[in-house]
N, C-alpha and C. Protein backbone atom coordinates (compact mmCIF):
# COMPACT_ATOMS: atom_id res chain seq x y z
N UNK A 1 -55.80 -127.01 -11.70
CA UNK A 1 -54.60 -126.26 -11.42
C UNK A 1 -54.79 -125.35 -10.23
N UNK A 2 -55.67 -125.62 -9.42
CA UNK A 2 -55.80 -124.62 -8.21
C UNK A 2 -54.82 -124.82 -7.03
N UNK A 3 -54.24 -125.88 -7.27
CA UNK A 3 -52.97 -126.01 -6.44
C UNK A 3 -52.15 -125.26 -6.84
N UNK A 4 -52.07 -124.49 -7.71
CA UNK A 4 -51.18 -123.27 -7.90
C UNK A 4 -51.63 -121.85 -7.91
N UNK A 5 -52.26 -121.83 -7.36
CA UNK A 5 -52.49 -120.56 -7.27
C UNK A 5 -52.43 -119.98 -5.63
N UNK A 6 -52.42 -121.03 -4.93
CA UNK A 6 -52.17 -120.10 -3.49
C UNK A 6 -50.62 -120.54 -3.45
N UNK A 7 -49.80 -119.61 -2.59
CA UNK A 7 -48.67 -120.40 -3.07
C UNK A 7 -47.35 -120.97 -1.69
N UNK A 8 -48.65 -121.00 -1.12
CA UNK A 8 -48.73 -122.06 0.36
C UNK A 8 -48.62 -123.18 -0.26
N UNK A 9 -49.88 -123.53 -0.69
CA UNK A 9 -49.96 -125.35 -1.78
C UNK A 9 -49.15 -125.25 -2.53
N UNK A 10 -48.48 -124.51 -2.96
CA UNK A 10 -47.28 -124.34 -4.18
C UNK A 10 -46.20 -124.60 -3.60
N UNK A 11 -45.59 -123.90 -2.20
CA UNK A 11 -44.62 -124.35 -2.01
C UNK A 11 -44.61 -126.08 -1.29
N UNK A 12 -45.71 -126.25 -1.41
CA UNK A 12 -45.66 -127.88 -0.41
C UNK A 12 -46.00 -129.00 -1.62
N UNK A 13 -46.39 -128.59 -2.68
CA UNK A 13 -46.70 -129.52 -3.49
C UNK A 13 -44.95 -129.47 -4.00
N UNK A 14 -44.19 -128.64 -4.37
CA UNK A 14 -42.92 -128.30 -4.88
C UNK A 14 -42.38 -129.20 -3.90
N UNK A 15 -42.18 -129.12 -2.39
CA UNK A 15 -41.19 -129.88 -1.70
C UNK A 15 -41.35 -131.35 -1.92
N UNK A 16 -42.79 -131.72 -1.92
CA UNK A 16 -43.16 -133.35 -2.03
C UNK A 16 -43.13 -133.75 -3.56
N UNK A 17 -42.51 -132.95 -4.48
CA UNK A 17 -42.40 -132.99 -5.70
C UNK A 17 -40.48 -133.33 -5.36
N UNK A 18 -39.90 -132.48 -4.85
CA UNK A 18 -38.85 -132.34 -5.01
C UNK A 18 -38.07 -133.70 -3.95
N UNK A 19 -38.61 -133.94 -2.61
CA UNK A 19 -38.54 -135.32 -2.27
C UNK A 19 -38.60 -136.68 -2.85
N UNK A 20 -39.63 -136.68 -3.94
CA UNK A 20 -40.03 -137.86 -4.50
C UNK A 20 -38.86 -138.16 -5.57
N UNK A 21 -38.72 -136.88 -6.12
CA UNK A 21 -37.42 -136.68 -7.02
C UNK A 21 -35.64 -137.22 -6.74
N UNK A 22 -35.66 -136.82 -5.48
CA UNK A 22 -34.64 -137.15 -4.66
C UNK A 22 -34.23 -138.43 -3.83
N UNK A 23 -35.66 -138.48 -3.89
CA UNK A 23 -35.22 -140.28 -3.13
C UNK A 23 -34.80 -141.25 -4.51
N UNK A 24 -35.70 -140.66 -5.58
CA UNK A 24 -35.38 -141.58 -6.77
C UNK A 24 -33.95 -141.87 -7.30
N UNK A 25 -33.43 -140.33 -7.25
CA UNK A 25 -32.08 -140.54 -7.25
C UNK A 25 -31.52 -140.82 -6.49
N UNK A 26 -31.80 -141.02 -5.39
CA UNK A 26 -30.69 -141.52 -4.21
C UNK A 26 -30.86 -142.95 -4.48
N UNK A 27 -31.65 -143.49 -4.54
CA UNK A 27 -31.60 -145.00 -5.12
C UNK A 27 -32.12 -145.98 -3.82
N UNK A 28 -33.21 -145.05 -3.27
CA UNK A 28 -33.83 -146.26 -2.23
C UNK A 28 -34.20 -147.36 -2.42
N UNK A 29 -34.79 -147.60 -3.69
CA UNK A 29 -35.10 -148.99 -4.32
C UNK A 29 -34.01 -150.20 -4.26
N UNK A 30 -32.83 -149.08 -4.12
CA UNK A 30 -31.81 -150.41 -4.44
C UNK A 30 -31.18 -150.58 -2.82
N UNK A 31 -31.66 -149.92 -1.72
CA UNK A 31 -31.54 -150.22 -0.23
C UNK A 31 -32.33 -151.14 -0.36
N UNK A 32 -33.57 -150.79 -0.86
CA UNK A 32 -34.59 -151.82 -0.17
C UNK A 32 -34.57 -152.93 -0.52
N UNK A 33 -33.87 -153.43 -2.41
CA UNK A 33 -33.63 -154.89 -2.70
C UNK A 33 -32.20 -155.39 -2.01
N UNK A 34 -31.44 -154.88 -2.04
CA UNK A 34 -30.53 -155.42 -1.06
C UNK A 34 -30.17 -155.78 -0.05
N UNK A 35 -31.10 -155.19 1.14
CA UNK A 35 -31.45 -155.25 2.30
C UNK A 35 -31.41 -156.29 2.84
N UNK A 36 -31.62 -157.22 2.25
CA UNK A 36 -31.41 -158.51 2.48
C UNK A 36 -30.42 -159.39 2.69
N UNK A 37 -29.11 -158.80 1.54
CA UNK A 37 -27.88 -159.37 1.35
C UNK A 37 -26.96 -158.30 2.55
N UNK A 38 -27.83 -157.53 2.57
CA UNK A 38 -27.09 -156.39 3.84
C UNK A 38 -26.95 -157.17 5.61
N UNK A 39 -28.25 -157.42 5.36
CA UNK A 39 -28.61 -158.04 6.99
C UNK A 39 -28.15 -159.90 6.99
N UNK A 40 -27.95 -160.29 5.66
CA UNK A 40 -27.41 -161.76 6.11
C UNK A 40 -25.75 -161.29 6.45
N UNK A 41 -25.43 -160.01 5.68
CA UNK A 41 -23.85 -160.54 6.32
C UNK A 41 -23.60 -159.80 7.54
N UNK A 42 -24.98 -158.86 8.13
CA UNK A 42 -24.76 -158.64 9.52
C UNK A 42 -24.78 -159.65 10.45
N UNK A 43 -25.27 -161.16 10.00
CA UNK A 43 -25.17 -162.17 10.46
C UNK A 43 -26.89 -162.56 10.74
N UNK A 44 -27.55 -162.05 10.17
CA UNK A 44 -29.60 -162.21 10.35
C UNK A 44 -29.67 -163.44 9.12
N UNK A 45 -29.72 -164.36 9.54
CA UNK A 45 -29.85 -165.55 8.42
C UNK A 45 -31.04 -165.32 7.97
N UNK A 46 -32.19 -165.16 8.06
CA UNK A 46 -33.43 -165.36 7.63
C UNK A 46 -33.88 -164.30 6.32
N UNK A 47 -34.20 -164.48 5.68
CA UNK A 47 -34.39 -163.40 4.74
C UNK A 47 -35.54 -162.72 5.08
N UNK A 48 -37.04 -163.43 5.55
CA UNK A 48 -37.95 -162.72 5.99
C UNK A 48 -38.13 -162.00 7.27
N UNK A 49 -37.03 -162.43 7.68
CA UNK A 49 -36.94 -161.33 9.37
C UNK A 49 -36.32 -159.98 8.49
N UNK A 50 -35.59 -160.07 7.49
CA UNK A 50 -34.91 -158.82 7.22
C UNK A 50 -35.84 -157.92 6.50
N UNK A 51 -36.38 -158.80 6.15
CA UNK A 51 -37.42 -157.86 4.23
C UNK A 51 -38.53 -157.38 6.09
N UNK A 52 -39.11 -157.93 7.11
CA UNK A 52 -39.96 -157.45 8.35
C UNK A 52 -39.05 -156.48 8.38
N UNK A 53 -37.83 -156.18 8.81
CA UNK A 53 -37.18 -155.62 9.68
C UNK A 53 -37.45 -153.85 8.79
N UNK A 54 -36.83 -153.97 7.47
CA UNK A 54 -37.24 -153.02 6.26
C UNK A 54 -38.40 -152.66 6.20
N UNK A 55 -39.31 -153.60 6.32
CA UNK A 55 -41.35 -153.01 6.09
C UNK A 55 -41.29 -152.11 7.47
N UNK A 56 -40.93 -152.83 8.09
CA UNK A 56 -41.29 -152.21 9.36
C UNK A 56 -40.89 -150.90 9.65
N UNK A 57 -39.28 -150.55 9.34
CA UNK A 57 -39.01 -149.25 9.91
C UNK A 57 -39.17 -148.22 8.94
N UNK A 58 -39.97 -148.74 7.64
CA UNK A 58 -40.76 -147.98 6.66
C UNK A 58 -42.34 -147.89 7.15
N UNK A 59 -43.02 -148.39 7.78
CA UNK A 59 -44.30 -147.90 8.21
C UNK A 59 -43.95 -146.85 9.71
N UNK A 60 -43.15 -147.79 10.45
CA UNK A 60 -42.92 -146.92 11.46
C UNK A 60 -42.17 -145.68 11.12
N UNK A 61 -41.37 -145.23 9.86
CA UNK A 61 -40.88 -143.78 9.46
C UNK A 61 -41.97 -143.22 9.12
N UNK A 62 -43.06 -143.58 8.51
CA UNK A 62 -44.31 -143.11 7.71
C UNK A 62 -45.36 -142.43 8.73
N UNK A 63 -44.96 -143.15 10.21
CA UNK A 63 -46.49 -143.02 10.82
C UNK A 63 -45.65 -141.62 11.82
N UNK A 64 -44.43 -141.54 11.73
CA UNK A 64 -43.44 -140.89 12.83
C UNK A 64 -44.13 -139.46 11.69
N UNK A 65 -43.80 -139.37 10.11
CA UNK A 65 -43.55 -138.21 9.74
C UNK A 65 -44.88 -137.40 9.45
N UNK A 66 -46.09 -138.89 9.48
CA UNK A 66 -47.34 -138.08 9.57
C UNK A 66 -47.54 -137.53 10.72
N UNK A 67 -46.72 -137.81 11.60
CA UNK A 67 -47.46 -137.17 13.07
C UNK A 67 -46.56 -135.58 13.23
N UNK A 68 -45.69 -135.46 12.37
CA UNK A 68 -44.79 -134.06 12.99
C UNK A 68 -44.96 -134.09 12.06
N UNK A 69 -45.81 -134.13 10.72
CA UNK A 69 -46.72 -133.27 9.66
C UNK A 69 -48.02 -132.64 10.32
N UNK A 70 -48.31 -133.34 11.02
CA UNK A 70 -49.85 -132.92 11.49
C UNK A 70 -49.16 -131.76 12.52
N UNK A 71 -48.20 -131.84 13.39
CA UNK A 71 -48.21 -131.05 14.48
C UNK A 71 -47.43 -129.63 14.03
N UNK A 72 -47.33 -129.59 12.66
CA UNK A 72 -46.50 -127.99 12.50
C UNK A 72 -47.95 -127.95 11.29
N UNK A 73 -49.43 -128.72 11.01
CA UNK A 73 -50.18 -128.62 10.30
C UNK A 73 -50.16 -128.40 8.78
N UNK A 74 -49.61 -128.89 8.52
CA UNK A 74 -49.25 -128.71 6.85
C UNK A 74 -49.92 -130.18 6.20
């Protein structure tokens, strides 16, 4: 429990507590299975260019938010 006691780590464990919470309810899971039926009727026939298209701008959001995590250092 020493993550609670400074309350620097308290408030950052709380936000990535409260994110994880929030995406759940927002229902990203159900962007990400649909995604598929999204991008064929944008006219992307392929199903695996779309499910790429989804991985992708999920690693590339991941690598964007570690880097302006690192640069305000948290």
């Amino acid at each position: 429990m020493i993550c609670f006691t400074n309350i620097f780590i308290y408030a950052v464990v709380s936000v990535g507590v409260a994110l994880f919470f929030f995406q759940q309810m927002a229902g990203i899971n159900a962007v990400v299975y649909y995604s598929t039926a999204v991008f064929r009727s944008a006219g992307i026939a392929s199903d695996v260019a779309a499910s790429a298209l989804v991985g992708a701008s999920n690693v590339l959001g991941k690598f964007l938010l570690s880097f302006f995590l690192n640069q305000v250092h948290v």
